[in-house]
Protein backbone atom coordinates (compact mmCIF):
# COMPACT_ATOMS: atom_id res chain seq x y z
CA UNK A 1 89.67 83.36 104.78
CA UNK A 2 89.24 86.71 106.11
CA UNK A 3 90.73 89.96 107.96
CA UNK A 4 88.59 91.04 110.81
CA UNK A 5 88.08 95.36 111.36
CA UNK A 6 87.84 94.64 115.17
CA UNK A 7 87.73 98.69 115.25
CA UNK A 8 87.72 100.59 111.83
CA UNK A 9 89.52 103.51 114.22
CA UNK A 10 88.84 107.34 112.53
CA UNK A 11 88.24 106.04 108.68
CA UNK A 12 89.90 103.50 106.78
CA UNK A 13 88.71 102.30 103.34
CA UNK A 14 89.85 99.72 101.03
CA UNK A 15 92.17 101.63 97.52
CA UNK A 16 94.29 101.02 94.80
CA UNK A 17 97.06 102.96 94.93
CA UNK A 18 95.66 105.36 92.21
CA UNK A 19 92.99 106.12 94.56
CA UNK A 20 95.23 106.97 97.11
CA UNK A 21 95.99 110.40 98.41
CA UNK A 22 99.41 108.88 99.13
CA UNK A 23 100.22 106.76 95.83
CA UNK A 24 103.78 105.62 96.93
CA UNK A 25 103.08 104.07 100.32
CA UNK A 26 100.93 101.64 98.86
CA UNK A 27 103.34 100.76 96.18
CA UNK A 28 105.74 100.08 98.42
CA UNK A 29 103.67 98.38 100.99
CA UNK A 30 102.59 95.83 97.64
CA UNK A 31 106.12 95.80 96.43
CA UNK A 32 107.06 94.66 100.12
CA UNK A 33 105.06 91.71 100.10
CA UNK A 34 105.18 90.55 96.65
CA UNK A 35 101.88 91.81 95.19
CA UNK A 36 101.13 93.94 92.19
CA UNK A 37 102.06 98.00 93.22
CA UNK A 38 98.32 99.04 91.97
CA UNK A 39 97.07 96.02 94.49
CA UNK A 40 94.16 97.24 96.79
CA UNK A 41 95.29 97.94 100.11
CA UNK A 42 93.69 99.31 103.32
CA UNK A 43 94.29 103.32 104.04
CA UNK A 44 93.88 104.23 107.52
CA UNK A 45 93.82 108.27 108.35
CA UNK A 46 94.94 109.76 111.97
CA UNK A 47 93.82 106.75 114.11
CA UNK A 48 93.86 103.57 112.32
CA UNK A 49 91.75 100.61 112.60
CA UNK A 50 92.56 97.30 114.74
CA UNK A 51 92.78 94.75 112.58
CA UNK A 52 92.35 90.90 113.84
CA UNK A 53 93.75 87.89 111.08
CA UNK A 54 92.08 84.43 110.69
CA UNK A 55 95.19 82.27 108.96
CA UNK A 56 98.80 83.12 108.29
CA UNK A 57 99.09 86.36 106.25
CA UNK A 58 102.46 88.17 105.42
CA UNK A 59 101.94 92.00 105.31
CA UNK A 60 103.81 95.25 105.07
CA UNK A 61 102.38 98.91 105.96
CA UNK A 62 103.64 102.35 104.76
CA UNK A 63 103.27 105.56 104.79
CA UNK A 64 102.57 107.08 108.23
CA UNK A 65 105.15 106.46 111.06
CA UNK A 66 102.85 105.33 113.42
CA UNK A 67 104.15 102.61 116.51
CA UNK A 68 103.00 99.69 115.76
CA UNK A 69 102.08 96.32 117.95
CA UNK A 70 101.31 92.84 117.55
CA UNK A 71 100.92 91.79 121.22
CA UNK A 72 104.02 92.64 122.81
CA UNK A 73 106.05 92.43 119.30
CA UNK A 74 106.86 96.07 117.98
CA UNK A 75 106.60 96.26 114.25
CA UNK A 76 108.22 99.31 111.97
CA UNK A 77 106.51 100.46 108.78
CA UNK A 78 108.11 99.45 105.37
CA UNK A 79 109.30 96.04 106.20
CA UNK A 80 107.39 92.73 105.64
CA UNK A 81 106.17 90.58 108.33
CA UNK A 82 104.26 87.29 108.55
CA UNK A 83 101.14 87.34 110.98
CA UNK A 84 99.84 84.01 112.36
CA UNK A 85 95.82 83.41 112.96
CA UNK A 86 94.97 84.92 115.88
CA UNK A 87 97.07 88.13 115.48
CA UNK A 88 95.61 91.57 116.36
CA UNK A 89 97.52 94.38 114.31
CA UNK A 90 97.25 97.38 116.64
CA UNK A 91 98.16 101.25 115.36
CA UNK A 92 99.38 103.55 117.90
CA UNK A 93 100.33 107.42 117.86
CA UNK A 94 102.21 108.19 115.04
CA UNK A 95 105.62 110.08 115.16
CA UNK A 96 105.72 111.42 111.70
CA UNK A 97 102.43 111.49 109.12
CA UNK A 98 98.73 110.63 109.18
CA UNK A 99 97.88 107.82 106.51
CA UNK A 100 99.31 104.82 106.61
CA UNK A 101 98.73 101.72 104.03
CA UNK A 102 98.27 97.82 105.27
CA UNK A 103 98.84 95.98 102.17
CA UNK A 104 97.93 92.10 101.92
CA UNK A 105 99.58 89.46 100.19
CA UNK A 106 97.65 87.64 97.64
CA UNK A 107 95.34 90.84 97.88
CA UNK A 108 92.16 91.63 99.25
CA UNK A 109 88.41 92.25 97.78
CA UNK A 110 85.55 94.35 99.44
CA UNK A 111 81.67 93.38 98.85
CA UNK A 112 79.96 96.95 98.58
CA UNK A 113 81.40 99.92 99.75
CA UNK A 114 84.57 100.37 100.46
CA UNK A 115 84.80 102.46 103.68
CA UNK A 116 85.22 99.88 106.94
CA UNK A 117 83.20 99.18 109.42
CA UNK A 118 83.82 98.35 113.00
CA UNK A 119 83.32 94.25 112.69
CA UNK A 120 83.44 94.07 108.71
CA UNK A 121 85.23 91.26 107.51
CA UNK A 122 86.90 91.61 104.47
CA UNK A 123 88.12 88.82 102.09
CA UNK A 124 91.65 87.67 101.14
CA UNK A 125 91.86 87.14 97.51
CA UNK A 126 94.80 84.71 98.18
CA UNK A 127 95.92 85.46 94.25
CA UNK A 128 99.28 83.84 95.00
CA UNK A 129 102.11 83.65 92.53
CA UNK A 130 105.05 81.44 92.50
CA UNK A 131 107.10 84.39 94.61
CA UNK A 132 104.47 84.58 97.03
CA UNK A 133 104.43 80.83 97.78
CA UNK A 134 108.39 81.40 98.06
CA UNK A 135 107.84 84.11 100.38
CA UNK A 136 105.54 82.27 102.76
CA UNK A 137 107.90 79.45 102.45
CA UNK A 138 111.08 81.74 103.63
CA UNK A 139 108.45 83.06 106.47
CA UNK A 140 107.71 79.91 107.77
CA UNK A 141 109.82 80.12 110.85
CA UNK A 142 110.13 83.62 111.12
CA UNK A 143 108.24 86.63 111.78
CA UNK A 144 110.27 88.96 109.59
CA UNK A 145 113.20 90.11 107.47
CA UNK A 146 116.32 91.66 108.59
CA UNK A 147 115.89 94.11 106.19
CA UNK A 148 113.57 97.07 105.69
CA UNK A 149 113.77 100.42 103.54
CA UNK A 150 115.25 102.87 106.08
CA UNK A 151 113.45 105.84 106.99
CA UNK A 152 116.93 107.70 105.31
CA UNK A 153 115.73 106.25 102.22
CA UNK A 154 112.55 107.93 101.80
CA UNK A 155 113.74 110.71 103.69
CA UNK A 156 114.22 113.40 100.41
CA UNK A 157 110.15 112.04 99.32
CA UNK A 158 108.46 112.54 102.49
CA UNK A 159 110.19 114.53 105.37
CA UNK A 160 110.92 117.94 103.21
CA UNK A 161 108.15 120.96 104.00
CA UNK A 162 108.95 122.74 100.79
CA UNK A 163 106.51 122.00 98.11
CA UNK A 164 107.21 122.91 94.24
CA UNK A 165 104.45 124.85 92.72
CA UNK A 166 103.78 125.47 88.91
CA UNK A 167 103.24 128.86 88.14
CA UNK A 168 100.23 129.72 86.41
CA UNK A 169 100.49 131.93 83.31
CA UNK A 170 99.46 135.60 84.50
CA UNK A 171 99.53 135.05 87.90
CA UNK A 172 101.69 138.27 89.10
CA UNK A 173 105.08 137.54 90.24
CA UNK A 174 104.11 138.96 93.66
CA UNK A 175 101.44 136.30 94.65
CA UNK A 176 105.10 133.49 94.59
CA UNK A 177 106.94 135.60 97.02
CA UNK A 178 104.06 135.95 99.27
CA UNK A 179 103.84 132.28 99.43
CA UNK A 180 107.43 131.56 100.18
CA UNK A 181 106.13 132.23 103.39
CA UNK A 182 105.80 129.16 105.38
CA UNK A 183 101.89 128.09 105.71
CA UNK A 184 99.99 126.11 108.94
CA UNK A 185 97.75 123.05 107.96
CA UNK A 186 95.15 124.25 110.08
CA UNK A 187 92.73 121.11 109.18
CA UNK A 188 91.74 118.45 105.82
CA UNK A 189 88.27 118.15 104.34
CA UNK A 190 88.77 114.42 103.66
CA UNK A 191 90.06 113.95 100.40
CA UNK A 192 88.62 117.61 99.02
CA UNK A 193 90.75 120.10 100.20
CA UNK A 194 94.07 120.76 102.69
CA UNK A 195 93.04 124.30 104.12
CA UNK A 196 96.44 126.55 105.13
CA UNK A 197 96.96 129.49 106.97
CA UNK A 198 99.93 131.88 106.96
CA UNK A 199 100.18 135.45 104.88
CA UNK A 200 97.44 136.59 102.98
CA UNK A 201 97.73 136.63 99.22
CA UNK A 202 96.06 139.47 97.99
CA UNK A 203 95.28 138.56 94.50
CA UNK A 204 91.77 137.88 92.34
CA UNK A 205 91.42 137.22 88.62
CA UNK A 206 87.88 136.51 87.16
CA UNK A 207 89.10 136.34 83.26
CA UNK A 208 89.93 132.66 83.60
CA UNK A 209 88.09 129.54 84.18
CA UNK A 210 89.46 128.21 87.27
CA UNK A 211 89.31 123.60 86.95
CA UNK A 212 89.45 121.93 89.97
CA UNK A 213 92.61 120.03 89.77
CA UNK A 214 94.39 117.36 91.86
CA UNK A 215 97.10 119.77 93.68
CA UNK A 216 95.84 122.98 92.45
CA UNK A 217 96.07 125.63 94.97
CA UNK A 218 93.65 128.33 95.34
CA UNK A 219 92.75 131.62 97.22
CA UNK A 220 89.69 131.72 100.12
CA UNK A 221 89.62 134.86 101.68
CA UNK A 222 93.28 135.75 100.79
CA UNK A 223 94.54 132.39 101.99
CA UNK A 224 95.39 129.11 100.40
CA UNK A 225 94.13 125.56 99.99
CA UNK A 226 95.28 123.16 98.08
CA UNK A 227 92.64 120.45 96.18
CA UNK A 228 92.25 116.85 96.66
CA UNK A 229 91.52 113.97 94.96
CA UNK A 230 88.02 114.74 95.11
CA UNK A 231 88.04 118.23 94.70
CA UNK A 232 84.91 119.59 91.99
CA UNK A 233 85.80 119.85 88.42
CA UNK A 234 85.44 123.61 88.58
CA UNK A 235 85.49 126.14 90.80
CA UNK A 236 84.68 129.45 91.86
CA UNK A 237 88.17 130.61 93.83
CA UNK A 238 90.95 132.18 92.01
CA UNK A 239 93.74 129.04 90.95
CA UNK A 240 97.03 130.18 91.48
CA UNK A 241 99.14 127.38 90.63
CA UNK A 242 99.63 123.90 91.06
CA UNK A 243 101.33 121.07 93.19
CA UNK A 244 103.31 118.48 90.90
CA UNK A 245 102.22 114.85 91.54
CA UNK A 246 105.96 114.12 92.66
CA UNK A 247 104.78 115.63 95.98
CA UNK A 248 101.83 114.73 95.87
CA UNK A 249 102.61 112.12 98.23
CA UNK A 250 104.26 113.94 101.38
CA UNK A 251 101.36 116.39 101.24
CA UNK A 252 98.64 113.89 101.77
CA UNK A 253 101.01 113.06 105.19
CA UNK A 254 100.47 116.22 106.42
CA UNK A 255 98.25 116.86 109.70
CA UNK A 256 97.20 119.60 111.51
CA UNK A 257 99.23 122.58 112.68
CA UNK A 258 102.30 121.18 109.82
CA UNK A 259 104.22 123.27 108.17
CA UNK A 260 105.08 123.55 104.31
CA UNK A 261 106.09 126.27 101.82
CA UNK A 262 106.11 126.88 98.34
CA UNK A 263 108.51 127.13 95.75
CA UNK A 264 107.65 128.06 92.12
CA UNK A 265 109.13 126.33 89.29
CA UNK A 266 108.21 125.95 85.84
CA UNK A 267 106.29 123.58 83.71
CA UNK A 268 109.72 122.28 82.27
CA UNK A 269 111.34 122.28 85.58
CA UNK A 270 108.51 120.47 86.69
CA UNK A 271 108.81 117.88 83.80
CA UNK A 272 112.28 117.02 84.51
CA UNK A 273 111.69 116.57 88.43
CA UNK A 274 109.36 114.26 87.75
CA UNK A 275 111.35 112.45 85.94
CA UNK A 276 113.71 111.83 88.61
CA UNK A 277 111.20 111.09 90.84
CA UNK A 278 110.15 108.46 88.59
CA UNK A 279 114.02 106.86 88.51
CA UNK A 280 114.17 107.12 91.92
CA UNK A 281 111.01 105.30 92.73
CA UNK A 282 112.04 102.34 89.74
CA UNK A 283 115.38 102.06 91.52
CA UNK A 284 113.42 101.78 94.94
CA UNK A 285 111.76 98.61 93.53
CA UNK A 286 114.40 97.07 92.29
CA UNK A 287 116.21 97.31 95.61
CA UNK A 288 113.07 95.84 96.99
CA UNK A 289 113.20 93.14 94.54
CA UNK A 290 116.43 92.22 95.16
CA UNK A 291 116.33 92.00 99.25
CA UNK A 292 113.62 89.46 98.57
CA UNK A 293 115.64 87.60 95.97
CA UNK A 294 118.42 87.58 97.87
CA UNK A 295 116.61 86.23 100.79
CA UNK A 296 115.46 83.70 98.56
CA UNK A 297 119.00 82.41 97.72
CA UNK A 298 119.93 82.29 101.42
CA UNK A 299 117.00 80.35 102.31
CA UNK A 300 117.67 77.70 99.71
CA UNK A 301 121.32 77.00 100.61
């Protein structure tokens, strides 16, 4: 059976969560519904797509706060749901962010390219494992949990505007106070570059090769922008520093006119931040897995 893109809305293409600007939301959005975290799941960017189902599917979305419908039902992001054949999963305005993540259970598989169409129908894998079939079981006269991971919760990933940046060895020490400074998103060049504006840097430096890293921020014309996933492996503007992949995630949520500074740290700071991040995110999962084992229990007594 098959989802129906009744409208793919501004873009929305099918990704595994390493493809995604936003890595977490789809982890969580698989973790939610029982699936694999690298599991392919649909990213939709400022106005998502409406999405129609064709057979009982239970789902979870992340990422984005956007409101939410099915009918006259109000869903919340980060929460698992089951959807019944017929369903139309509508995406309003959002309140907070601008990519959000519809993940699938079972999975799903794309034919071709993976950018969505207005009328495409894509395929549900249906890879079920003994949890899923205990999920759907648990769902079966229900639409949802009374449980969901709390906006609080995420809070300290996602809602902060201060971004760490890496200093980059002989970068003057002036160039990091000028950016303490707090920077405007002013637009995105879809997955190639976050353009800022805010005080000008006045800083060049020709003696290096400057690579085109995920998260490195360079200088245009005295300003910043920070590369995307699909930034070019090299580049002619001046590299300044870079982004760590722990935020990685809260900067691919930001949309026009948002705010964020920078704060430089060192590789070895950096290092042990991530490693918290990485503790916190493992403990995240194992909270997940435990709501749905406990769920489990109570719906076998």
């Amino acid at each position: 059976m098959s989802i129906i893109i009744q409208d793919k809305g501004l873009l929305s293409t099918v990704v595994s969560s390493s493809e995604a600007l936003d890595n977490l939301s789809p982890q969580i959005a698989n973790k939610l519904v029982g699936n694999p975290v690298d599991e392919k799941t649909i990213e939709m960017v400022i106005r998502p797509a409406k999405i129609a189902f064709t057979e009982p599917t239970v789902i979870a979305f992340s990422g984005a706060l956007f409101n939410v419908t099915v009918g006259d039902k109000k869903l919340s992001a980060n929460r698992m749901y089951i959807l019944d054949r017929g369903d139309v999963l509508t995406f309003h305005d959002s309140d907070r962010g601008g990519r959000v993540y519809l993940a699938i259970a079972g999975g799903i598989k794309t034919n071709g390219s993976n950018v969505l169409e207005s009328g495409d129908e894509i395929t549900m894998r249906r890879d079920y494992t003994e949890l899923h079939d205990e999920i759907f079981s648990m769902m079966r006269n229900r639409s949802t949990v009374s449980w969901g991971i709390g906006s609080y919760s995420l809070a300290e990933v996602y809602l902060s505007d201060n971004f760490h940046i890496v200093k980059r060895k002989g970068v003057d020490e002036s160039v990091y106070r000028t950016l303490e400074d707090t920077y405007a998103v002013t637009f995105e060049k879809y997955r190639y570059a976050l353009n800022l504006e805010g005080e000008a840097v006045d800083y060049t430096d020709d003696s290096v090769d400057n690579y085109g890293v995920s998260g490195g921020v360079f200088l245009k014309d005295g300003q910043p922008f920070i590369a995307l996933n699909d930034f070019e492996d090299s580049t002619e503007y001046t590299h300044i520093g870079t982004i760590p992949s722990y935020h990685m995630h809260k900067l691919a949520q930001k949309t026009k006119d948002s705010k964020l500074k920078f704060t430089e740290i060192d590789v070895e700071h950096a290092y042990v931040n991530l490693y918290n991040y990485e503790m916190w995110k493992k403990s995240l999962f194992k909270a997940i897995d435990y709501k749905i084992s406990k769920e489990l229990v109570k719906e076998k007594m």
